[in-house]
Protein backbone atom coordinates (compact mmCIF):
# COMPACT_ATOMS: atom_id res chain seq x y z
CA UNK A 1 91.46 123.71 82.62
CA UNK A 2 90.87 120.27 81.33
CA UNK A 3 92.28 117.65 83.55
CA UNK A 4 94.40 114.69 81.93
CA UNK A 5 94.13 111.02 82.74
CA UNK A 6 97.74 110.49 84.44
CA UNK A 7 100.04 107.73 83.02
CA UNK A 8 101.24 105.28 85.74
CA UNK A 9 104.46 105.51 87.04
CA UNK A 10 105.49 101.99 86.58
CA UNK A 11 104.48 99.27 83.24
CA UNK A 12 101.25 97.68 83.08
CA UNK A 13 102.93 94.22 84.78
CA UNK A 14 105.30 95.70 86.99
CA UNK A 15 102.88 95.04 90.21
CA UNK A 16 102.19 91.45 89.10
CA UNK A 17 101.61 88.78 91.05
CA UNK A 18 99.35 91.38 93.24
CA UNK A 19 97.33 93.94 90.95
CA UNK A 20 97.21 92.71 87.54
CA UNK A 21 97.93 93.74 84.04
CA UNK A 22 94.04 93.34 83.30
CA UNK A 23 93.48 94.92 86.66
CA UNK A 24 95.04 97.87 85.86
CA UNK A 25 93.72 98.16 82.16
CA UNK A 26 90.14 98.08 83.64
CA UNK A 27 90.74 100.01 87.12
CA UNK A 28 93.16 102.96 85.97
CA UNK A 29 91.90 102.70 82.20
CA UNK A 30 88.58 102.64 82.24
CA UNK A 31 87.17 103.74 85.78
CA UNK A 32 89.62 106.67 86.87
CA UNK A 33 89.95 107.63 83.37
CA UNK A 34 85.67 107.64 82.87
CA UNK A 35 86.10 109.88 86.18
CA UNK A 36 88.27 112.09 84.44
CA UNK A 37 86.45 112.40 81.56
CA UNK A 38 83.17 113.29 83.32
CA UNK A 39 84.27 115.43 85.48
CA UNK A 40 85.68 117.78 82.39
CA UNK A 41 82.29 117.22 80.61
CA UNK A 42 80.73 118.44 84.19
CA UNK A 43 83.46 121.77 84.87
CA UNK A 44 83.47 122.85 81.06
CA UNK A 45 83.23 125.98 80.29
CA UNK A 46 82.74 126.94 84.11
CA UNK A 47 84.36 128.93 86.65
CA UNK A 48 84.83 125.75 88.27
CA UNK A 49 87.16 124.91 85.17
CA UNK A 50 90.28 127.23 86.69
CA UNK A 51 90.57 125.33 89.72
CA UNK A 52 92.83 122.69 90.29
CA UNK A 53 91.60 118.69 91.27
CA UNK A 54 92.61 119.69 94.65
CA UNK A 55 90.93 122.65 95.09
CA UNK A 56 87.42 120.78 93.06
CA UNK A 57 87.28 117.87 96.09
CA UNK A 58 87.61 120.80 98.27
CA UNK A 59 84.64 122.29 97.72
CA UNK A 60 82.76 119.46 98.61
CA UNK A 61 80.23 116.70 98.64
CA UNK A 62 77.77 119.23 97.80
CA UNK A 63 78.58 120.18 94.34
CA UNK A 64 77.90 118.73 91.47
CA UNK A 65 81.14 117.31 90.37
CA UNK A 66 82.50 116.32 93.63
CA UNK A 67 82.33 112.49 92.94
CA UNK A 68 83.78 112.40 90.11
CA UNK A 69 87.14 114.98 91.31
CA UNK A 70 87.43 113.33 94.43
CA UNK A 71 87.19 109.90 92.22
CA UNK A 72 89.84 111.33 90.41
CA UNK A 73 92.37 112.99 92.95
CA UNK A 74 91.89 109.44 95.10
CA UNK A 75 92.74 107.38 91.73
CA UNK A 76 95.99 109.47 91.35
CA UNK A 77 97.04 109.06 95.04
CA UNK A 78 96.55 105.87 95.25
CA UNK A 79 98.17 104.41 91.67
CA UNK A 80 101.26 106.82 92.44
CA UNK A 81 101.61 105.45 95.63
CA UNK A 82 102.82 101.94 93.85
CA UNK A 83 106.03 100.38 93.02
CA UNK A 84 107.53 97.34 92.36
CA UNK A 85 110.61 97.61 93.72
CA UNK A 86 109.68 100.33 96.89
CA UNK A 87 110.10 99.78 100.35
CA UNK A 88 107.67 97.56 101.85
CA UNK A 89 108.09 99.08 105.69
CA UNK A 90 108.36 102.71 106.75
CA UNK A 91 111.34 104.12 108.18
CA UNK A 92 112.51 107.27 109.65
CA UNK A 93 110.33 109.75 111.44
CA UNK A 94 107.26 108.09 110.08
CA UNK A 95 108.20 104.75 110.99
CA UNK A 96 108.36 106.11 114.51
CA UNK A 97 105.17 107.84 114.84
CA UNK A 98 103.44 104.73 113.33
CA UNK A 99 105.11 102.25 116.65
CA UNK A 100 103.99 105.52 119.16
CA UNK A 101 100.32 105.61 117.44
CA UNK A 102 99.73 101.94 117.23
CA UNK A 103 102.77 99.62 118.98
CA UNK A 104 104.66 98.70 115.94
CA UNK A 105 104.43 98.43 111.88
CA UNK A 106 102.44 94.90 112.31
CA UNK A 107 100.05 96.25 114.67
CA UNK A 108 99.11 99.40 112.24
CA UNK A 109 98.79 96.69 109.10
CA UNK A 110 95.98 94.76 111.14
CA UNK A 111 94.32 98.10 112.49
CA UNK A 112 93.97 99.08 108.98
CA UNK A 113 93.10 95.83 107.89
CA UNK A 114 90.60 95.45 110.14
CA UNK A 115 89.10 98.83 109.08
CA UNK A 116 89.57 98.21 105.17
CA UNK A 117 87.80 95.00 105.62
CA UNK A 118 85.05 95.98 108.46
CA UNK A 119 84.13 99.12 105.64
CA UNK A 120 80.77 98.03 103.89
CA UNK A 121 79.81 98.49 100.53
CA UNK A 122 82.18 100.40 98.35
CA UNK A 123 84.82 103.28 99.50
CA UNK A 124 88.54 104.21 100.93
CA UNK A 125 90.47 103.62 103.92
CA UNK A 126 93.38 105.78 104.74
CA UNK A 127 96.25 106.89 106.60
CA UNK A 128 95.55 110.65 107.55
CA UNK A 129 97.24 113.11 109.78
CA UNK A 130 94.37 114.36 111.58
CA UNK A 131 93.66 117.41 112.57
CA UNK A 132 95.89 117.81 115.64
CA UNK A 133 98.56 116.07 113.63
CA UNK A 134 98.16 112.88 114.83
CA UNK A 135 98.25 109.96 112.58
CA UNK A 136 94.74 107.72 112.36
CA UNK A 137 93.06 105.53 109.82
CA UNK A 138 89.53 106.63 108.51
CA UNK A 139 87.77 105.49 106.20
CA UNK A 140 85.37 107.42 104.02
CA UNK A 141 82.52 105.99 101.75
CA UNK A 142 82.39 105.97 98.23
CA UNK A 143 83.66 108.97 96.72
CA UNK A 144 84.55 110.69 99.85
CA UNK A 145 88.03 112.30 100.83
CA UNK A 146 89.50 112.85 104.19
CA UNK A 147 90.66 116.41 103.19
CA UNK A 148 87.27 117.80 103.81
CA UNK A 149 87.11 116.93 107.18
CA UNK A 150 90.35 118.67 107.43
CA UNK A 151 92.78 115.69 107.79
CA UNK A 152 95.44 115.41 105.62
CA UNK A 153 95.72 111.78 103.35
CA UNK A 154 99.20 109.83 103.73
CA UNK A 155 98.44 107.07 102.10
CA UNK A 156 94.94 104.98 101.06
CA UNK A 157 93.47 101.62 99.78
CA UNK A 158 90.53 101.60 97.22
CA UNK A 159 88.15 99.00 98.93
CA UNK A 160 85.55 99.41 96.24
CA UNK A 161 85.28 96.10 94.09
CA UNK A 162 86.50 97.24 90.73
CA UNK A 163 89.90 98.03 92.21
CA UNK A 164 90.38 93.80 93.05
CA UNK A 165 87.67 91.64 91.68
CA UNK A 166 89.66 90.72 88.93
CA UNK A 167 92.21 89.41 90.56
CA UNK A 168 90.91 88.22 93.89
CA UNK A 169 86.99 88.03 92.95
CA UNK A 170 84.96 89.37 96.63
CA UNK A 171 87.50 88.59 98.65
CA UNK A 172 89.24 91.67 100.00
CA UNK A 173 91.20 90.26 102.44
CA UNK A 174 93.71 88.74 99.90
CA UNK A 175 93.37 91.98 98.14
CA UNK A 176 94.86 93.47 101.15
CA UNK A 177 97.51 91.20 101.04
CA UNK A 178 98.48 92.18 97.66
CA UNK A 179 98.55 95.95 98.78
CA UNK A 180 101.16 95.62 101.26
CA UNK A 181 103.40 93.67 99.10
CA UNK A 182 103.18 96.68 96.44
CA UNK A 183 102.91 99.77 98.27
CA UNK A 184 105.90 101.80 98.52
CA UNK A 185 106.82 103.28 101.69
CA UNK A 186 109.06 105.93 100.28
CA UNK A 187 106.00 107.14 98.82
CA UNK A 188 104.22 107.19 102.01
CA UNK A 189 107.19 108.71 103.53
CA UNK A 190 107.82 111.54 101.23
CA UNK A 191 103.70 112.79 101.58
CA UNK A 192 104.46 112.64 105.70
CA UNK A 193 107.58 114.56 105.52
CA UNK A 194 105.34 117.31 103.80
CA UNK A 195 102.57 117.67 105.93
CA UNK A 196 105.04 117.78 108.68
């Protein structure tokens, strides 16, 4: 099946001050949607073209197409994970497991800043369940997804350059900043709930 560039769930400006119209044109127009397009050029006409984006980053780093379907699948979790008007805090069950893991919500946000900014060169960091079920942050290199290590993604930042240069040039750390003030927790909340 040929896999379809997903329209965002929110306008063009709606994240604004933090990830820009011209951010998005270039980050979800152009790179996820050259990911898409290469990885149908790379599945066509293959068995590989019945299984779903999932099920392609599955199979792992060692086919041909990974890159470009785990490009793809981590473009889609990440954009849909946006809002302009979400909440900016967890709450509930998660918000509870995030204070036993890690203290409280502002000591998570600097663990996983630290790791976003400590990861060099160009790649992801998440918020997994792991394999025992307990929450961590990982981050994974270029294409890579936590689901073939067998954790199960919650949430993640795109720390490769394309995703803020526009906006906040090299420095990631503002980028960051940005991220938290778009991110929507219900989101977060809602992909928890089901892997619970």
């Amino acid at each position: 099946m040929a896999h379809s560039v997903q329209q965002l769930p929110y306008d063009l400006t709606a994240l604004e001050p933090h990830i820009s119209r011209e951010t998005l044109e270039f980050h979800h127009g152009k790179h996820y949607a050259g990911y898409v397009a290469k990885l149908n050029a790379a599945i066509e006409g293959k068995d590989e073209d019945k299984l779903s984006l999932l099920d392609l980053v599955k199979k792992g780093p060692s086919t041909a197409y990974f890159n470009n379907a785990a490009q793809t699948w981590n473009h889609e979790f990440y954009f849909n994970a946006f809002s302009a008007k979400g909440a900016r805090e967890p709450s509930g069950d998660l918000a509870k497991a995030i204070s036993a893991k890690f203290g409280d919500f502002a000591k998570f946000r600097e663990a996983f800043n630290a790791q976003a900014t400590g990861l060099f060169g160009s790649g992801w960091t998440w918020l997994v369940l792991d394999g025992k079920g307990e929450l961590a942050i990982v981050n994974t290199g270029n294409a890579g997804n936590p689901v073939n290590d067998g954790m199960t993604p919650l949430m993640t930042c795109d720390v490769w350059e394309h995703a803020y240069y526009i906006d906040y040039r090299n420095l990631r750390p503002d980028y960051l900043k940005g991220f938290w003030e778009v991110l929507d927790w219900n989101v977060v909340g809602q992909h928890y709930a089901a892997a619970k």
